[in-house]
N, C-alpha and C. Protein backbone atom coordinates (compact mmCIF):
# COMPACT_ATOMS: atom_id res chain seq x y z
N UNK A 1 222.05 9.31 -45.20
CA UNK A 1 223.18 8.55 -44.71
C UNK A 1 223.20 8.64 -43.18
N UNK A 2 223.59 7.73 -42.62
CA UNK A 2 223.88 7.85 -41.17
C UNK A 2 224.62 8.45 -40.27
N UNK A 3 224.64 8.71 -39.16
CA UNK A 3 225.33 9.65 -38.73
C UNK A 3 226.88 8.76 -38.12
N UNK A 4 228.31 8.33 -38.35
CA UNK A 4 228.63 7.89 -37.84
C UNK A 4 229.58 7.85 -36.10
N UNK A 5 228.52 9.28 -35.51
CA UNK A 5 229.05 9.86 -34.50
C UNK A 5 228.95 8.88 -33.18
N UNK A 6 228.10 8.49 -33.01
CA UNK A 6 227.76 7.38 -32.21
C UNK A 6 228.98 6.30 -31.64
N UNK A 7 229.65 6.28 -32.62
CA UNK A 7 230.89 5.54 -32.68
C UNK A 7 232.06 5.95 -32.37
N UNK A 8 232.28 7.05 -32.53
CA UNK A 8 233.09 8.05 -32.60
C UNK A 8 233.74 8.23 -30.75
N UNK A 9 233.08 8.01 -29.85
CA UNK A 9 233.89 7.58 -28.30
C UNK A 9 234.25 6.56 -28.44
N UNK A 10 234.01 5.02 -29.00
CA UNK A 10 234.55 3.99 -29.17
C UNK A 10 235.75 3.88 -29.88
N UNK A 11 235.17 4.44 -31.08
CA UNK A 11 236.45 4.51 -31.98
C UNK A 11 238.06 4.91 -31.20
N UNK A 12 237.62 6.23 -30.71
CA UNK A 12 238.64 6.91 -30.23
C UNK A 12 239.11 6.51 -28.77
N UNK A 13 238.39 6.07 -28.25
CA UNK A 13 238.89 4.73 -27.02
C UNK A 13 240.35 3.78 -27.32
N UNK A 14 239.15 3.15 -28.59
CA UNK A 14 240.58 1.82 -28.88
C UNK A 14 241.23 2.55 -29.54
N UNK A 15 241.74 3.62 -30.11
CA UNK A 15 242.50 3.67 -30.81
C UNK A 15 243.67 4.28 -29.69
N UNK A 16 243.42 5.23 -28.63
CA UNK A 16 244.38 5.76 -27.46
C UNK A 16 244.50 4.56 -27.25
N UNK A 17 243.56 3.30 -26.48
CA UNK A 17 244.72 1.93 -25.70
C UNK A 17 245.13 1.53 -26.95
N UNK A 18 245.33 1.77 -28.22
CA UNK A 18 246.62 0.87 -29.03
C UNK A 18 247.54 1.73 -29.06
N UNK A 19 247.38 3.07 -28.97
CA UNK A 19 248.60 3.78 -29.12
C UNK A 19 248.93 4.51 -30.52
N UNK A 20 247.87 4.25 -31.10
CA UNK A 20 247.36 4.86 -32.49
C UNK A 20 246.94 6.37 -32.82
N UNK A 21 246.09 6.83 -31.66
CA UNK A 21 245.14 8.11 -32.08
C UNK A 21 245.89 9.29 -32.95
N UNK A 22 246.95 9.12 -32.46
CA UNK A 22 248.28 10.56 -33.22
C UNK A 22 248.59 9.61 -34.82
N UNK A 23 248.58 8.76 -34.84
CA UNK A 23 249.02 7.75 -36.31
C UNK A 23 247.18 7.96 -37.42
N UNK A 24 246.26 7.71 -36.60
CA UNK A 24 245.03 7.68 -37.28
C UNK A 24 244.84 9.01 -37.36
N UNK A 25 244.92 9.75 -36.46
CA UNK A 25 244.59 11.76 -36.80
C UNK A 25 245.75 11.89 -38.30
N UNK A 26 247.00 11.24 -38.25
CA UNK A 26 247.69 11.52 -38.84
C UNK A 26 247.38 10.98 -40.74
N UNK A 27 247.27 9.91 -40.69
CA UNK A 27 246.40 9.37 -41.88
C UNK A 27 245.20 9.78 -42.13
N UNK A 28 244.47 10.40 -41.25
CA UNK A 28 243.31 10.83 -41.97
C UNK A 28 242.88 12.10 -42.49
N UNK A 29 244.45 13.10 -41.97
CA UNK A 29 244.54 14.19 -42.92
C UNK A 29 245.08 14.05 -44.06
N UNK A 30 246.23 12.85 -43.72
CA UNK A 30 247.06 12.23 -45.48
C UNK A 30 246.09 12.19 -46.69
N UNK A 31 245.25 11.47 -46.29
CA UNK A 31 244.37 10.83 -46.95
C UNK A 31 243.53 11.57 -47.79
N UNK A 32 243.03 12.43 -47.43
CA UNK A 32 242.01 13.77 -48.12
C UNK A 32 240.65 12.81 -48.61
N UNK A 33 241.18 13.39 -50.27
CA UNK A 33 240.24 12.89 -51.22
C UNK A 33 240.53 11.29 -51.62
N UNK A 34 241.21 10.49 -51.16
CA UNK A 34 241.50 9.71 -51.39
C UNK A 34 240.63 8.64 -50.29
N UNK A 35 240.39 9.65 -49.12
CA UNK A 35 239.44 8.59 -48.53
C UNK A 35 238.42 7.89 -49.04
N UNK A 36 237.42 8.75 -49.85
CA UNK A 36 236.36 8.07 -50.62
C UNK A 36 236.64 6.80 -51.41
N UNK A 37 237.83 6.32 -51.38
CA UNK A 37 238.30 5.38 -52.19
C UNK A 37 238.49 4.02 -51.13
N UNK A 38 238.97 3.99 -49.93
CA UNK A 38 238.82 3.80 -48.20
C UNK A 38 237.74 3.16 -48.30
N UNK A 39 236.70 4.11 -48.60
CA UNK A 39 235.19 3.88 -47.35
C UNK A 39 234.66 2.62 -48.97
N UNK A 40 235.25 2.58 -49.97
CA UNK A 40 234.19 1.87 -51.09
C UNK A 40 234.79 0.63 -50.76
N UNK A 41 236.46 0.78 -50.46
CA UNK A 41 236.87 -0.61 -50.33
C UNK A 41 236.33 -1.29 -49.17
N UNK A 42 236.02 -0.50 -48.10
CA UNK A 42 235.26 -0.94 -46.98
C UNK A 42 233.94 -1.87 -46.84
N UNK A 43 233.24 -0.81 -48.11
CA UNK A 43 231.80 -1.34 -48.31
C UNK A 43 231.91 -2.95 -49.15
N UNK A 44 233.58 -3.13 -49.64
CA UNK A 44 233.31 -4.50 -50.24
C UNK A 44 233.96 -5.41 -49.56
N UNK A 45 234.50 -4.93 -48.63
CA UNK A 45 235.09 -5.94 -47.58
C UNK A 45 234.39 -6.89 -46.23
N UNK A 46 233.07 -5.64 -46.22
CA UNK A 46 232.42 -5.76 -44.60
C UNK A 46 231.29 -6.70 -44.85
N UNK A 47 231.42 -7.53 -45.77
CA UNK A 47 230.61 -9.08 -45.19
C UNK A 47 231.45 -10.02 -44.53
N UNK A 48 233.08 -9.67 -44.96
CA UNK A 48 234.27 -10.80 -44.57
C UNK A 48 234.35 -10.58 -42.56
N UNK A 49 233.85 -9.05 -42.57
CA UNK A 49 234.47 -9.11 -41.05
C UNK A 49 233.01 -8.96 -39.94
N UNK A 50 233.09 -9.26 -38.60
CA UNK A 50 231.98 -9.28 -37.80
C UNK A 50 231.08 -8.42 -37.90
N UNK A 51 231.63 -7.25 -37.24
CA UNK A 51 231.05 -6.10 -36.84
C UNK A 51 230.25 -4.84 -38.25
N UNK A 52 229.38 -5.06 -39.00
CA UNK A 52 229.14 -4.57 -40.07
C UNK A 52 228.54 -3.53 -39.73
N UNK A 53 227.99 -2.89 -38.88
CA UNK A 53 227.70 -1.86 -38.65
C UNK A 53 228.31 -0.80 -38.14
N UNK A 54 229.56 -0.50 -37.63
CA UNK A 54 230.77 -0.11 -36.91
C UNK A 54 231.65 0.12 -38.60
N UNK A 55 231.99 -0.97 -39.12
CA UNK A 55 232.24 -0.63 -41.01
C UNK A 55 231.74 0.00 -41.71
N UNK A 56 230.00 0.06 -41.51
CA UNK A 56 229.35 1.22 -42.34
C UNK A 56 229.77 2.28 -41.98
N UNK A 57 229.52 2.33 -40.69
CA UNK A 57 229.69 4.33 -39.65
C UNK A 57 230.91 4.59 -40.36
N UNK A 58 231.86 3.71 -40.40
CA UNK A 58 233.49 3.95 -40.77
C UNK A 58 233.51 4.83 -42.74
N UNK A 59 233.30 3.65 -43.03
CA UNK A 59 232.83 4.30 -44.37
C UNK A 59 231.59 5.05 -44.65
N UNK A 60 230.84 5.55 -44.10
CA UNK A 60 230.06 6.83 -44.19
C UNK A 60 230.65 8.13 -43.25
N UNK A 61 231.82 7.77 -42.29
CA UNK A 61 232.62 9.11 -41.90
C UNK A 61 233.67 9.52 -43.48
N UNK A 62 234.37 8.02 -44.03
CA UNK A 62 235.33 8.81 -44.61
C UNK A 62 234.26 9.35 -46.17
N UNK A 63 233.34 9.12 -46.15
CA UNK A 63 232.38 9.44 -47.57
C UNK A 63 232.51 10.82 -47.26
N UNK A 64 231.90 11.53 -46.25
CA UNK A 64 231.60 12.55 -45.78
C UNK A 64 232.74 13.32 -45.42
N UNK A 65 233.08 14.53 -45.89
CA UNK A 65 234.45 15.23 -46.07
C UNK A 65 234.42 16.15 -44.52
N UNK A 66 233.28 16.35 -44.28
CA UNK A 66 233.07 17.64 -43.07
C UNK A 66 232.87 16.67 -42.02
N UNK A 67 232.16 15.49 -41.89
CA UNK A 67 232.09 14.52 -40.58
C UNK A 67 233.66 13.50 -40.53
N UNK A 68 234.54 13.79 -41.61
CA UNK A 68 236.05 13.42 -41.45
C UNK A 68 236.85 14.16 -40.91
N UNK A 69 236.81 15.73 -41.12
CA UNK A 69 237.49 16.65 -40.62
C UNK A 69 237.05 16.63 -38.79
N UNK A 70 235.39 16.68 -38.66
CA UNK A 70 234.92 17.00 -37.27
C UNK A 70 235.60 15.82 -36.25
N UNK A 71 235.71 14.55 -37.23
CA UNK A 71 235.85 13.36 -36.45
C UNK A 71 237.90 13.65 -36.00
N UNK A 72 238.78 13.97 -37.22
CA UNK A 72 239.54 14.75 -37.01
C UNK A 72 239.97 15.28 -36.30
N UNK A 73 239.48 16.16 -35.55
CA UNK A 73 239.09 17.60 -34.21
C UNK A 73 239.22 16.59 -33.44
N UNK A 74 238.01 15.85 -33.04
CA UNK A 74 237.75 15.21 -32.36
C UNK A 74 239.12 14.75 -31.55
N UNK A 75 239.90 13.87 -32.23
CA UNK A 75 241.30 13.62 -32.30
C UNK A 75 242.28 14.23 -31.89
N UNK A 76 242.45 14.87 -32.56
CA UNK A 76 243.19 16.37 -31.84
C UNK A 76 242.87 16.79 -30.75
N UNK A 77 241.54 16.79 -30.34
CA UNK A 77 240.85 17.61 -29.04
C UNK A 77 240.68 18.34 -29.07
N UNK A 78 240.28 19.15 -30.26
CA UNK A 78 239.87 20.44 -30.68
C UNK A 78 238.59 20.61 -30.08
């Protein structure tokens, strides 16, 4: 699987200019085990939207339980 770290300064870019990063850190501890359910709906959504590679990284972070938590940190500024 891929690594979706690469993304992971972008991600967290747009998400501080929307004003999100404390709302997305916050849902993505909600979320747990339920993410894996996230990243499948993802995988059937991402022919509808542009960017399909930025959707994979997305749903191969929330697949991955330990690169969700790190991405997590990340967030926090741990």
């Amino acid at each position: 699987m891929d690594s979706s770290r690469p993304y992971w300064p972008a991600w967290e870019q747009t998400l501080q200019a929307n004003g999100l990063k404390e709302s997305a850190a916050w849902l993505l501890r909600l979320v747990g085990p339920l993410a894996l359910l996230g990243a499948q709906f993802i995988h059937l959504a991402s022919p509808f939207f542009d960017n399909h590679a930025s959707l994979r990284a997305l749903a191969a972070l929330l697949e991955d339980e330990q690169e969700t938590r790190a991405f997590l940190q990340q967030l926090r500024g741990n």
